[in-house]
PDB file of N, CA and C in Angstrom:
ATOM      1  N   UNK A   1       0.932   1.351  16.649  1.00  0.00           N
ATOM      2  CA  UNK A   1      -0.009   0.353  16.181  1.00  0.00           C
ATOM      3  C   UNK A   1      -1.095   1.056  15.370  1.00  0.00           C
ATOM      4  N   UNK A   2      -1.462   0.658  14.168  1.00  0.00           N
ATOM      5  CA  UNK A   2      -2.155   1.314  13.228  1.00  0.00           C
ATOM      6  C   UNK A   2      -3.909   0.892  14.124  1.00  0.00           C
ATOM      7  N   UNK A   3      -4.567   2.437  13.822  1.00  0.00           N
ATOM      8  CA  UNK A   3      -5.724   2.483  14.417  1.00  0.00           C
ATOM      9  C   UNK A   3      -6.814   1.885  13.595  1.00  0.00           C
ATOM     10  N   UNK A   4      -7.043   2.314  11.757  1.00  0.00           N
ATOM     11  CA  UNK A   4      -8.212   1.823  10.706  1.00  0.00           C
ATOM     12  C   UNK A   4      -7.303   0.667  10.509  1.00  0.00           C
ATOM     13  N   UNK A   5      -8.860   0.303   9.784  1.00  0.00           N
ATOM     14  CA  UNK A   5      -8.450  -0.310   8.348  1.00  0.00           C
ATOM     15  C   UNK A   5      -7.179  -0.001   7.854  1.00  0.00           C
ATOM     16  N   UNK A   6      -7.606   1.220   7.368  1.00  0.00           N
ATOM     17  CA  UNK A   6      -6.756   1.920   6.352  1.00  0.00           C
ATOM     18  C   UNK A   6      -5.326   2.335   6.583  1.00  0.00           C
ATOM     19  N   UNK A   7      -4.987   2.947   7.901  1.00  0.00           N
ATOM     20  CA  UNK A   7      -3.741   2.341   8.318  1.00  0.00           C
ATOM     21  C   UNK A   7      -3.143   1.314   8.240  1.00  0.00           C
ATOM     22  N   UNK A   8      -3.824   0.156   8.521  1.00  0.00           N
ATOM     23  CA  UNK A   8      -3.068  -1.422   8.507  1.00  0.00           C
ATOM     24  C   UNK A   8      -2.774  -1.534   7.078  1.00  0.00           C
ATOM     25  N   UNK A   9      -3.592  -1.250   6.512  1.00  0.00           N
ATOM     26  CA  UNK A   9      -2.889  -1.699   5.042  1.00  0.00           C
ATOM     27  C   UNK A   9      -1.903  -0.751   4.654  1.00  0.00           C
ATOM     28  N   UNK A  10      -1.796   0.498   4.791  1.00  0.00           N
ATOM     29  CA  UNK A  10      -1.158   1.335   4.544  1.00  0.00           C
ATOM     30  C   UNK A  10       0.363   0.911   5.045  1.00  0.00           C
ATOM     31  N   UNK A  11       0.542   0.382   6.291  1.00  0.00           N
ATOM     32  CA  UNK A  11       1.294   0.238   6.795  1.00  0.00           C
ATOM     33  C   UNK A  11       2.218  -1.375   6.510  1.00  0.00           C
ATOM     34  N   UNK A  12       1.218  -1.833   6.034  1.00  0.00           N
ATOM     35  CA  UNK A  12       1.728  -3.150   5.519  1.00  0.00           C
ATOM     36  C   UNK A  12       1.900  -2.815   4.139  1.00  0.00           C
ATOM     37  N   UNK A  13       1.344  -2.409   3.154  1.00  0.00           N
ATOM     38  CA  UNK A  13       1.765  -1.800   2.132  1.00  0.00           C
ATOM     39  C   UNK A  13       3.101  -1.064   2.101  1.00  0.00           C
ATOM     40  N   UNK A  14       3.506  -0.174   3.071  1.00  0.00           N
ATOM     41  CA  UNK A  14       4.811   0.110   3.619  1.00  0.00           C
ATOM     42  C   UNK A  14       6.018  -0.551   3.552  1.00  0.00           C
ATOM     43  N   UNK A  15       5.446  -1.657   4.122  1.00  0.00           N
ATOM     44  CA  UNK A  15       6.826  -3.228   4.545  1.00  0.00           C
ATOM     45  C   UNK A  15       6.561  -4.301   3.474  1.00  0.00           C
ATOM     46  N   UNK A  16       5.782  -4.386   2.646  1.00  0.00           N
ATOM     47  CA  UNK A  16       5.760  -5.186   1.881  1.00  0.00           C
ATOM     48  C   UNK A  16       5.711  -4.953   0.410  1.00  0.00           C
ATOM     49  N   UNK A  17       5.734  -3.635   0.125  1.00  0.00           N
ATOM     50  CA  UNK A  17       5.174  -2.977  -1.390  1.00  0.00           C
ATOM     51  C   UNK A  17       6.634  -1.994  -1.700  1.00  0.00           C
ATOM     52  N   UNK A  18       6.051  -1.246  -1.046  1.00  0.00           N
ATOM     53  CA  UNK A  18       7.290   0.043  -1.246  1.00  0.00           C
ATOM     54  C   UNK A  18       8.601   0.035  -1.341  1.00  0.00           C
ATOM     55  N   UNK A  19       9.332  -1.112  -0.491  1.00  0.00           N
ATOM     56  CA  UNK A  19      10.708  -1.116  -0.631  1.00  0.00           C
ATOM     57  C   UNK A  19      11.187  -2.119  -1.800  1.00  0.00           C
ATOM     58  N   UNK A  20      10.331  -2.658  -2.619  1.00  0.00           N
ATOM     59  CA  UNK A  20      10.533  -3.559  -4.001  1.00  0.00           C
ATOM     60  C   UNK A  20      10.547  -2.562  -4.608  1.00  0.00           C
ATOM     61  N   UNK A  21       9.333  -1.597  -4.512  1.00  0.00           N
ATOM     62  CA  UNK A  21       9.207  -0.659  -6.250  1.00  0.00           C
ATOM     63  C   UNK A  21      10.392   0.228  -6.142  1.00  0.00           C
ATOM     64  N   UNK A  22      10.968   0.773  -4.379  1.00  0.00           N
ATOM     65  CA  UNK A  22      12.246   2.020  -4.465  1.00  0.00           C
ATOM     66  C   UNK A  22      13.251   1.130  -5.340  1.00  0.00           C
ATOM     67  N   UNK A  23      13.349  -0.235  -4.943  1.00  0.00           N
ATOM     68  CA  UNK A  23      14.839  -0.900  -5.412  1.00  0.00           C
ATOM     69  C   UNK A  23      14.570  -1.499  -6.878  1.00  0.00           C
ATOM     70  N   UNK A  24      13.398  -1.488  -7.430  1.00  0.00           N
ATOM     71  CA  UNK A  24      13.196  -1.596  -9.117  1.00  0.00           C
ATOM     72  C   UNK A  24      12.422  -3.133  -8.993  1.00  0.00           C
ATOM     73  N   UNK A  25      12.348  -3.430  -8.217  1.00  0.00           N
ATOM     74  CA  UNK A  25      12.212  -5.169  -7.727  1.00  0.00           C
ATOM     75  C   UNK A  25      10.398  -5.556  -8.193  1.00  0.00           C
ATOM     76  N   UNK A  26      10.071  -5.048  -9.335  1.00  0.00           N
ATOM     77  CA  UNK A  26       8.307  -4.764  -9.539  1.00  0.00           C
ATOM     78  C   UNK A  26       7.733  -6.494  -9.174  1.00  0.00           C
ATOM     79  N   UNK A  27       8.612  -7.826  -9.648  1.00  0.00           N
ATOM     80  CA  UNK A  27       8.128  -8.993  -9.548  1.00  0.00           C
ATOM     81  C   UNK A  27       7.346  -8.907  -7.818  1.00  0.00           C
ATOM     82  N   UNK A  28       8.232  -8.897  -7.177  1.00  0.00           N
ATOM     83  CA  UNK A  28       8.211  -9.131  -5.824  1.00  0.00           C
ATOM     84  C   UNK A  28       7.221  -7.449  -4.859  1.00  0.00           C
ATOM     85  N   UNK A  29       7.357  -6.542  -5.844  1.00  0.00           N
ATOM     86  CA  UNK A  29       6.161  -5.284  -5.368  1.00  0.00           C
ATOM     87  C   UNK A  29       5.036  -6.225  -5.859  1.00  0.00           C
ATOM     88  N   UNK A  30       4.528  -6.914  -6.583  1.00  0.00           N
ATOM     89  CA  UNK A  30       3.811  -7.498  -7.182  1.00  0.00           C
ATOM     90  C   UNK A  30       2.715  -8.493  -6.176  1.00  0.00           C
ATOM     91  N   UNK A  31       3.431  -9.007  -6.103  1.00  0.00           N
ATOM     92  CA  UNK A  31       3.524 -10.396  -5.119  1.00  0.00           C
ATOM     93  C   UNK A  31       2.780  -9.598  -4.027  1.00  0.00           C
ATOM     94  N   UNK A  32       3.708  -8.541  -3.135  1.00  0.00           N
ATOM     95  CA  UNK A  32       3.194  -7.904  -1.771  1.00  0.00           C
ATOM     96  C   UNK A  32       2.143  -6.963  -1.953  1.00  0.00           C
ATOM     97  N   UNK A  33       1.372  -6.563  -3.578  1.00  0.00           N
ATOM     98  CA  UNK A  33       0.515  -6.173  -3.692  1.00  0.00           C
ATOM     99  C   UNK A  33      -0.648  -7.106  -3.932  1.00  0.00           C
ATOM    100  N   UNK A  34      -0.698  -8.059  -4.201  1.00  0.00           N
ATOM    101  CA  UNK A  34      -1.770  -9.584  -4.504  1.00  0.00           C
ATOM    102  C   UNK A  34      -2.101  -9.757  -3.063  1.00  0.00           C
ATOM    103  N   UNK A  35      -1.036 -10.066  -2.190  1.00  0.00           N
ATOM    104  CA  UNK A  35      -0.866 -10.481  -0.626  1.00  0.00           C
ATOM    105  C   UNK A  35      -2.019  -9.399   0.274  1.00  0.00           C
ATOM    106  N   UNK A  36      -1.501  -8.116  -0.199  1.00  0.00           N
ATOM    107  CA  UNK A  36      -2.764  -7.134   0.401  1.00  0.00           C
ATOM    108  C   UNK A  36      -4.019  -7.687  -0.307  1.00  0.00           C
ATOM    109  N   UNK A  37      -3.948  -8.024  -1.319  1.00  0.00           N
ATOM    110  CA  UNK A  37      -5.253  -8.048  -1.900  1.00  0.00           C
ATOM    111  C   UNK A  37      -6.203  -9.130  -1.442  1.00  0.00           C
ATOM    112  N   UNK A  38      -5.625  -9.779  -1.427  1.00  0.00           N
ATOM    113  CA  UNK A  38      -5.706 -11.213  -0.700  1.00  0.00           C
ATOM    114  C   UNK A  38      -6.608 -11.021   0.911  1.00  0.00           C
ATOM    115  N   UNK A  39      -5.755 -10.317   1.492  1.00  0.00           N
ATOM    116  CA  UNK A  39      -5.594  -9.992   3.080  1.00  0.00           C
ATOM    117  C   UNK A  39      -7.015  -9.144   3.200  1.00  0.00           C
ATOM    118  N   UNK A  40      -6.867  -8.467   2.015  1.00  0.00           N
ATOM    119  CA  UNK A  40      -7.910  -7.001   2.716  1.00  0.00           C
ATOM    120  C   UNK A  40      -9.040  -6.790   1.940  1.00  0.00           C
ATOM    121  N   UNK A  41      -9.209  -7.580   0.665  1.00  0.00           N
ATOM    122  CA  UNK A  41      -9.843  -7.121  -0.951  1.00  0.00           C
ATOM    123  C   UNK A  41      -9.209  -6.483  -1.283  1.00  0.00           C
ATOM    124  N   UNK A  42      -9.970  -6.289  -2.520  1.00  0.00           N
ATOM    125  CA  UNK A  42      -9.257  -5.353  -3.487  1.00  0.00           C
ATOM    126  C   UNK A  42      -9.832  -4.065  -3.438  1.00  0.00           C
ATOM    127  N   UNK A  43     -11.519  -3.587  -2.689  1.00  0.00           N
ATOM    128  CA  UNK A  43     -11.531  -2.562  -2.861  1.00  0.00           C
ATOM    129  C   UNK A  43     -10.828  -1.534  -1.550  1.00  0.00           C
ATOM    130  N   UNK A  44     -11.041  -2.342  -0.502  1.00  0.00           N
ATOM    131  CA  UNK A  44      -9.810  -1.458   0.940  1.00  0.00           C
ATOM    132  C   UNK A  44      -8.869  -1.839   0.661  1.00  0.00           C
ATOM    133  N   UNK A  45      -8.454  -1.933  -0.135  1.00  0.00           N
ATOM    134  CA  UNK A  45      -7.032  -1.791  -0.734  1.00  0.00           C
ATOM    135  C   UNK A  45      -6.643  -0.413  -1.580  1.00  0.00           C
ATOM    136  N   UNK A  46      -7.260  -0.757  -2.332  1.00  0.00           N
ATOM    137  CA  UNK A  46      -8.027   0.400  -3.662  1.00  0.00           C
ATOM    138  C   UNK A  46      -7.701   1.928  -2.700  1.00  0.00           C
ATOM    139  N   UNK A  47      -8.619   1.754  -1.733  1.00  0.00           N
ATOM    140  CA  UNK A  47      -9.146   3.192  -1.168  1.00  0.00           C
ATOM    141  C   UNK A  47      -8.729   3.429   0.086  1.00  0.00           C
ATOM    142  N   UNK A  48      -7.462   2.406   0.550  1.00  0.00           N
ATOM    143  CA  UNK A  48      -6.560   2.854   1.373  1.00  0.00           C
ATOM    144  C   UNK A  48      -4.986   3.436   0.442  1.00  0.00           C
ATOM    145  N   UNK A  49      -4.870   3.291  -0.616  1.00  0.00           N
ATOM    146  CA  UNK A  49      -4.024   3.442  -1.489  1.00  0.00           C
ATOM    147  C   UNK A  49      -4.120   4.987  -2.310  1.00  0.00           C
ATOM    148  N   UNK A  50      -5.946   4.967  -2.499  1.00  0.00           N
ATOM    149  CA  UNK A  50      -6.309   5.919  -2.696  1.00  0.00           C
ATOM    150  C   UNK A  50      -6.308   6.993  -1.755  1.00  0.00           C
ATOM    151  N   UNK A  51      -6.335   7.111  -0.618  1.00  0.00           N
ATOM    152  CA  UNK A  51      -6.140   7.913   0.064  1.00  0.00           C
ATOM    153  C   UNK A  51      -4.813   8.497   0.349  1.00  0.00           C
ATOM    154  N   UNK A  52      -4.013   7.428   0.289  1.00  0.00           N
ATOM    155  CA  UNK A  52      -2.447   7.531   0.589  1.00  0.00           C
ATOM    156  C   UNK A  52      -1.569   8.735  -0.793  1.00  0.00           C
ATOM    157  N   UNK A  53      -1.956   8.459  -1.682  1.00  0.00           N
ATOM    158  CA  UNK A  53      -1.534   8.909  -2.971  1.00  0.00           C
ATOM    159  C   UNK A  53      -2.197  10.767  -2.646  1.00  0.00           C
ATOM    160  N   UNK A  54      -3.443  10.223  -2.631  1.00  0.00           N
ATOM    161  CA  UNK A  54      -3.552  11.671  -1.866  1.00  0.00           C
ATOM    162  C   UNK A  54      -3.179  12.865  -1.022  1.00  0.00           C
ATOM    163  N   UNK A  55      -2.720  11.850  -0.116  1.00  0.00           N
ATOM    164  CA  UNK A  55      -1.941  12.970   0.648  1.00  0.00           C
ATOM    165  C   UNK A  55      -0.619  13.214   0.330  1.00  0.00           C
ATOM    166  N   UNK A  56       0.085  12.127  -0.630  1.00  0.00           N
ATOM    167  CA  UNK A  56       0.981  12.524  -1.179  1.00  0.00           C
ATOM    168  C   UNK A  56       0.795  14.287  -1.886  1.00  0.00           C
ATOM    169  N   UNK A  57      -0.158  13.976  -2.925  1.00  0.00           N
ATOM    170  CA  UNK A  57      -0.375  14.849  -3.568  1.00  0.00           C
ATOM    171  C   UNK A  57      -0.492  16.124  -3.359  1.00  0.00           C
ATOM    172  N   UNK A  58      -1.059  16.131  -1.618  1.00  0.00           N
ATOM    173  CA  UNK A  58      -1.381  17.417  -0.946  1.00  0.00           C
ATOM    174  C   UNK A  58      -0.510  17.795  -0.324  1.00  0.00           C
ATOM    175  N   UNK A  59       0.790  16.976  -0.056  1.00  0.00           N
ATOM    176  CA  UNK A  59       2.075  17.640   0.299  1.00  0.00           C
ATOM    177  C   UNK A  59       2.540  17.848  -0.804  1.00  0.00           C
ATOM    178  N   UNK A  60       2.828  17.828  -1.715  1.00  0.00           N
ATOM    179  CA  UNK A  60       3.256  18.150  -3.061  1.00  0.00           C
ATOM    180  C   UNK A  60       4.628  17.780  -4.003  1.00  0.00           C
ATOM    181  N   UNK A  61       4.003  15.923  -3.406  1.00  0.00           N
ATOM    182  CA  UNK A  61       5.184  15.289  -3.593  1.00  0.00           C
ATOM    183  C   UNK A  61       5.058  14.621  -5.306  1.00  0.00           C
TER     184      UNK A  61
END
């Protein structure tokens, strides 16, 4: 069970974002990115996203 903020979205961003953009599906990544936006704003969205990309980055993906 996600502990922040920033987990929950992260994690719903997970199940609702990510598996449209792997399969090319951008209409419907679309949609489950508005839905966060909706859910959470746009800026803890922003800067749970922002963080996420980050640590991408710092594993060196």
């Amino acid at each position: 069970m996600p502990q922040t903020l920033n987990d929950q979205i992260i994690s719903d961003y997970e199940a609702l974002v990510e598996p449209h953009v792997a399969h090319g599906r951008q209409q419907a990544a679309r949609l489950g990115l508005a839905h966060l936006i909706t859910t959470y704003g746009a800026q803890n969205v922003r800067t749970a996203l922002a963080g996420l990309v980050a640590n991408y980055e710092a594993l060196g993906h």
